[in-house]
N, C-alpha and C. Protein backbone atom coordinates (compact mmCIF):
# COMPACT_ATOMS: atom_id res chain seq x y z
N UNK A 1 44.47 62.22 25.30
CA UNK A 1 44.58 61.20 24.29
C UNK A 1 43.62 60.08 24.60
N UNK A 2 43.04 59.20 23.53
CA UNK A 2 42.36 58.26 23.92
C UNK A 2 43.20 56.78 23.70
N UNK A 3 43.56 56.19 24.34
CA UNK A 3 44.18 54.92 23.78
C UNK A 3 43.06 53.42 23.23
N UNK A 4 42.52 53.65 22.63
CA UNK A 4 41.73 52.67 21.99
C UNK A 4 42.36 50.60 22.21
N UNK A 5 41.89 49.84 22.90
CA UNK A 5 41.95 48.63 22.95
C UNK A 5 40.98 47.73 22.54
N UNK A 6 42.07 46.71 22.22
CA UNK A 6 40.78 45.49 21.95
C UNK A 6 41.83 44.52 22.73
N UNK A 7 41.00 44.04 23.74
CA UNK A 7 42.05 43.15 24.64
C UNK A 7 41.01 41.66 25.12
N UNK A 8 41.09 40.92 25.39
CA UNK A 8 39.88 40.20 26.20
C UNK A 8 38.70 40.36 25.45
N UNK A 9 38.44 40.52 24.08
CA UNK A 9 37.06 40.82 23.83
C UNK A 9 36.59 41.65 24.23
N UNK A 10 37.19 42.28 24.44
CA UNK A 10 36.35 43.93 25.18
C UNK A 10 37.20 45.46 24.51
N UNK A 11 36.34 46.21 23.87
CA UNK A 11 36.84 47.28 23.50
C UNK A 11 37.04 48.48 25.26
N UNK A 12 38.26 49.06 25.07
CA UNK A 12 38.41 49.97 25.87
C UNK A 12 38.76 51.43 25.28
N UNK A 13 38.87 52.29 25.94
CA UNK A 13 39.44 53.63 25.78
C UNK A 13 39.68 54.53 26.85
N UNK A 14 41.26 54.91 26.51
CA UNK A 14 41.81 55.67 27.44
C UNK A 14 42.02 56.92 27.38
N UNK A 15 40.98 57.56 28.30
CA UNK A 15 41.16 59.23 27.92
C UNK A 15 42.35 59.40 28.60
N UNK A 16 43.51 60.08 28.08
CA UNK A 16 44.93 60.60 28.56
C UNK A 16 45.22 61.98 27.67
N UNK A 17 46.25 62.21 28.33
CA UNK A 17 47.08 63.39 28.23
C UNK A 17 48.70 63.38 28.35
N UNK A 18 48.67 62.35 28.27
CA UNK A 18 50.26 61.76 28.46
C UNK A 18 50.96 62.15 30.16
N UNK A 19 49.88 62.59 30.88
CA UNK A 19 50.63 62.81 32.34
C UNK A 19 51.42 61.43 32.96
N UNK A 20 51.90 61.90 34.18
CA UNK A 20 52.67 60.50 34.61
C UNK A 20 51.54 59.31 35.00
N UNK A 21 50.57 59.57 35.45
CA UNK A 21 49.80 58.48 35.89
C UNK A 21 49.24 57.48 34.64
N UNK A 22 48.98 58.56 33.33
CA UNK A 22 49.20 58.17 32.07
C UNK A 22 49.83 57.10 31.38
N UNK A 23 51.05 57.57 31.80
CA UNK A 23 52.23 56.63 31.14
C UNK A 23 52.02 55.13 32.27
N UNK A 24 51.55 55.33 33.35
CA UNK A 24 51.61 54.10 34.30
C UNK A 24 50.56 53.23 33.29
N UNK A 25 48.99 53.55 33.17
CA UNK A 25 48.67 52.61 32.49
C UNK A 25 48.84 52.28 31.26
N UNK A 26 49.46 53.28 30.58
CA UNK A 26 50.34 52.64 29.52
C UNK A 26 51.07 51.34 29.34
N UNK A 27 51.75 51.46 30.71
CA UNK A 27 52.95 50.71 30.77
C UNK A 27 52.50 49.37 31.49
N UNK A 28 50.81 49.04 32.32
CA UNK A 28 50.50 48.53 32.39
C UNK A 28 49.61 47.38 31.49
N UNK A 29 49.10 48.11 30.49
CA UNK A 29 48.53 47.68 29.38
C UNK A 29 49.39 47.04 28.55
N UNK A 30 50.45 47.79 28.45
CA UNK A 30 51.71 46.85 27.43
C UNK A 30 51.87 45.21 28.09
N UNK A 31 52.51 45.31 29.65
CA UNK A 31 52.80 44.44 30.59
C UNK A 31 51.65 43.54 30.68
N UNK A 32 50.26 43.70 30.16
CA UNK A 32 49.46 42.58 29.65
C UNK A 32 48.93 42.64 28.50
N UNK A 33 49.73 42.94 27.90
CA UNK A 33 49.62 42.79 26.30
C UNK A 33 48.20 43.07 25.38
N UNK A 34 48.16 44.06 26.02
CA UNK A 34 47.16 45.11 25.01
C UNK A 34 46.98 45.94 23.42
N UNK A 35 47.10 45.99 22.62
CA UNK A 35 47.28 46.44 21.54
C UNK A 35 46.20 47.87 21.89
N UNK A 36 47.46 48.59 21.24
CA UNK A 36 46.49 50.00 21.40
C UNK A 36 46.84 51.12 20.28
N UNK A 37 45.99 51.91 20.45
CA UNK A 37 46.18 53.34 19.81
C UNK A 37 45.62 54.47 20.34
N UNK A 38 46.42 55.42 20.12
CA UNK A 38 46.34 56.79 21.49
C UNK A 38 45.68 58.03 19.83
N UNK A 39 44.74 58.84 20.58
CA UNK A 39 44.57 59.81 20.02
C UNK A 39 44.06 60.28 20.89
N UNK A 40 44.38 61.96 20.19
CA UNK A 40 44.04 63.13 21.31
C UNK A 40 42.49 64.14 21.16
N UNK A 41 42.11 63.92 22.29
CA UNK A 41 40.89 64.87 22.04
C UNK A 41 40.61 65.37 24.09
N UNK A 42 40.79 66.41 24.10
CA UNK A 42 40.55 66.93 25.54
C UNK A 42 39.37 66.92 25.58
N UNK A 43 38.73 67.58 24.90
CA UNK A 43 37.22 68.10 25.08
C UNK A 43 36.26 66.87 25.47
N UNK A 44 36.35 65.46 24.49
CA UNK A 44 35.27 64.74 24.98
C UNK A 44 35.83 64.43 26.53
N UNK A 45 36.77 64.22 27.20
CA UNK A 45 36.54 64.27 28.15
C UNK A 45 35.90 64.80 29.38
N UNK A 46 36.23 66.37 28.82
CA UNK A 46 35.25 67.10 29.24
C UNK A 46 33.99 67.05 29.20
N UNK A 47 33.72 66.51 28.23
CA UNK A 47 31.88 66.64 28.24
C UNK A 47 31.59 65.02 28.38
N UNK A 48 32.44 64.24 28.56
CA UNK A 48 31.78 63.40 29.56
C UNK A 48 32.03 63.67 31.07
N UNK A 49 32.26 64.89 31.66
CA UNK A 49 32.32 65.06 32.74
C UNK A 49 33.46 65.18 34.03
N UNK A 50 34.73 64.39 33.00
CA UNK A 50 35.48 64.08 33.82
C UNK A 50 36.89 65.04 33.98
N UNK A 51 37.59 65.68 34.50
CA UNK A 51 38.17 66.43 34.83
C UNK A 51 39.53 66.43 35.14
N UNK A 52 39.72 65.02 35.51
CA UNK A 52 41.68 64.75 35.56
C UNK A 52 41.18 63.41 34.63
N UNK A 53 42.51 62.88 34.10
CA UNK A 53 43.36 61.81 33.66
C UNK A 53 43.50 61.19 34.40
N UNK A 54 43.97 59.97 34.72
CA UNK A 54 43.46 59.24 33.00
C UNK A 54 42.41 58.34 33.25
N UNK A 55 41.49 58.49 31.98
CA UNK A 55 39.84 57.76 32.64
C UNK A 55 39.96 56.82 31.81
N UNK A 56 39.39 55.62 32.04
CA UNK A 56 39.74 54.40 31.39
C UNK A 56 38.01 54.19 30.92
N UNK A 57 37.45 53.77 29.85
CA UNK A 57 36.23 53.59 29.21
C UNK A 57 35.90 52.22 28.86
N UNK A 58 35.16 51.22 29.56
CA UNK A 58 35.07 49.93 29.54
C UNK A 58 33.82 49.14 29.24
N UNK A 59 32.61 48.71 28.20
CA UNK A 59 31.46 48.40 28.39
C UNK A 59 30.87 49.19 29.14
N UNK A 60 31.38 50.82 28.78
CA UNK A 60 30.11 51.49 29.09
C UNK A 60 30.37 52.31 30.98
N UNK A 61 31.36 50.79 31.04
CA UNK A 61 31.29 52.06 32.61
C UNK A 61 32.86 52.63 32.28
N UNK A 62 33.46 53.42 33.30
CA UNK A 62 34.81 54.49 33.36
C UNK A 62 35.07 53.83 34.90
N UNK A 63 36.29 53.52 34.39
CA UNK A 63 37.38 53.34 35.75
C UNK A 63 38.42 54.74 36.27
N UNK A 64 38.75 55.05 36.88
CA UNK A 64 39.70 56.05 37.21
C UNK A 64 40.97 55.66 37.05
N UNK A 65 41.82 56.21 37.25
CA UNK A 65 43.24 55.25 37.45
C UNK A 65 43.71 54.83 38.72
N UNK A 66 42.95 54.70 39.84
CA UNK A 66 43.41 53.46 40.98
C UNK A 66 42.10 52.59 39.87
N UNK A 67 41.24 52.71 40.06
CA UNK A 67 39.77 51.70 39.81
C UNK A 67 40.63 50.84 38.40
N UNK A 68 41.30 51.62 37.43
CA UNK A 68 41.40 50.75 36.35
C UNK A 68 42.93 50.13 37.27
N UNK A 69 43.46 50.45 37.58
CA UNK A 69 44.68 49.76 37.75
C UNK A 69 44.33 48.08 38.59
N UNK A 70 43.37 48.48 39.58
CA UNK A 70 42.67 47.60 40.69
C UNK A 70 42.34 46.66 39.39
N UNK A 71 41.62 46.67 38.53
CA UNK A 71 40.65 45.84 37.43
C UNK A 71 41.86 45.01 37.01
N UNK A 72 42.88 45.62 36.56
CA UNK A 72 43.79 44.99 36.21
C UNK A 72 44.56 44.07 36.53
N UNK A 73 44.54 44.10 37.84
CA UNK A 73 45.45 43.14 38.68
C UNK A 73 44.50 41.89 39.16
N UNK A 74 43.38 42.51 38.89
CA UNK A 74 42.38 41.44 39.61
C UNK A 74 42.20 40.55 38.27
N UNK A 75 41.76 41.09 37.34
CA UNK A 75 42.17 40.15 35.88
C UNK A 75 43.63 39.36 36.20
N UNK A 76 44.15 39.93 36.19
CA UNK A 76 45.73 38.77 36.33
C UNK A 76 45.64 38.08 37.45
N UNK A 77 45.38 38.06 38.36
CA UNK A 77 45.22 37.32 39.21
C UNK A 77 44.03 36.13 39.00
N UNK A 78 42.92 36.85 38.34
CA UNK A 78 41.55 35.53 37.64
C UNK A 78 42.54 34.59 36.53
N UNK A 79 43.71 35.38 35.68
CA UNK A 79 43.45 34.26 34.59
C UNK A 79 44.61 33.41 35.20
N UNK A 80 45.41 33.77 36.43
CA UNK A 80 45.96 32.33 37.38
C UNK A 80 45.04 31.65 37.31
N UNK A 81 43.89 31.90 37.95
CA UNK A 81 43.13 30.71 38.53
C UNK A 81 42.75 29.54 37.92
C-alpha cells in the first residue's frame, strides 16, 4: 500500500502492505498528526528496488522503517526546541 501524506509541507509516501512494522508507522504518523491515504500497489515497489516494507518516500530520498521512525522522533524532538 502506499500511504500518501502531506504533513510539514512535505509530500510523503508509504510503500506498505499492512505488515506489523506497517501498522507501527501508521500508528506513528497518526500520533503526529499526519493526514493520509493508503493505496495498494506491490509492484512499484518492486521496481523501485526495494524488497521488504515498509519504505517511506520523502523529497526524493526513501527511509526504511528504523530510518523513517529515527526522522520522526528527531522532528518531535526539533519542534520542542
Amino acid at each position: 500500500m502506499w500511504i500518501v501524506l502531506q504533513g510539514g509541507g512535505r509530500l510523503m509516501i508509504l510503500y506498505s502492505n499492512d505488515c506489523p512494522r506497517c501498522k507501527v508507522i501508521k500508528q506513528m504518523l497518526k500520533k503526529y498528526k499526519y493526514d493520509f491515504t493508503e493505496v495498494d500497489n506491490k509492484q512499484k515497489i518492486l521496481d523501485l528496488g526495494f524488497t521488504m516494507y515498509p519504505v517511506v518516500e520523502m523529497d526524493g530520498a526513501f527511509y526504511s522503517y528504523s530510518g523513517f521512525l529515527t526522522y520522526l522522533k528527531e522532528s518531535a524532538n526539533a519542534d520542542k526546541n
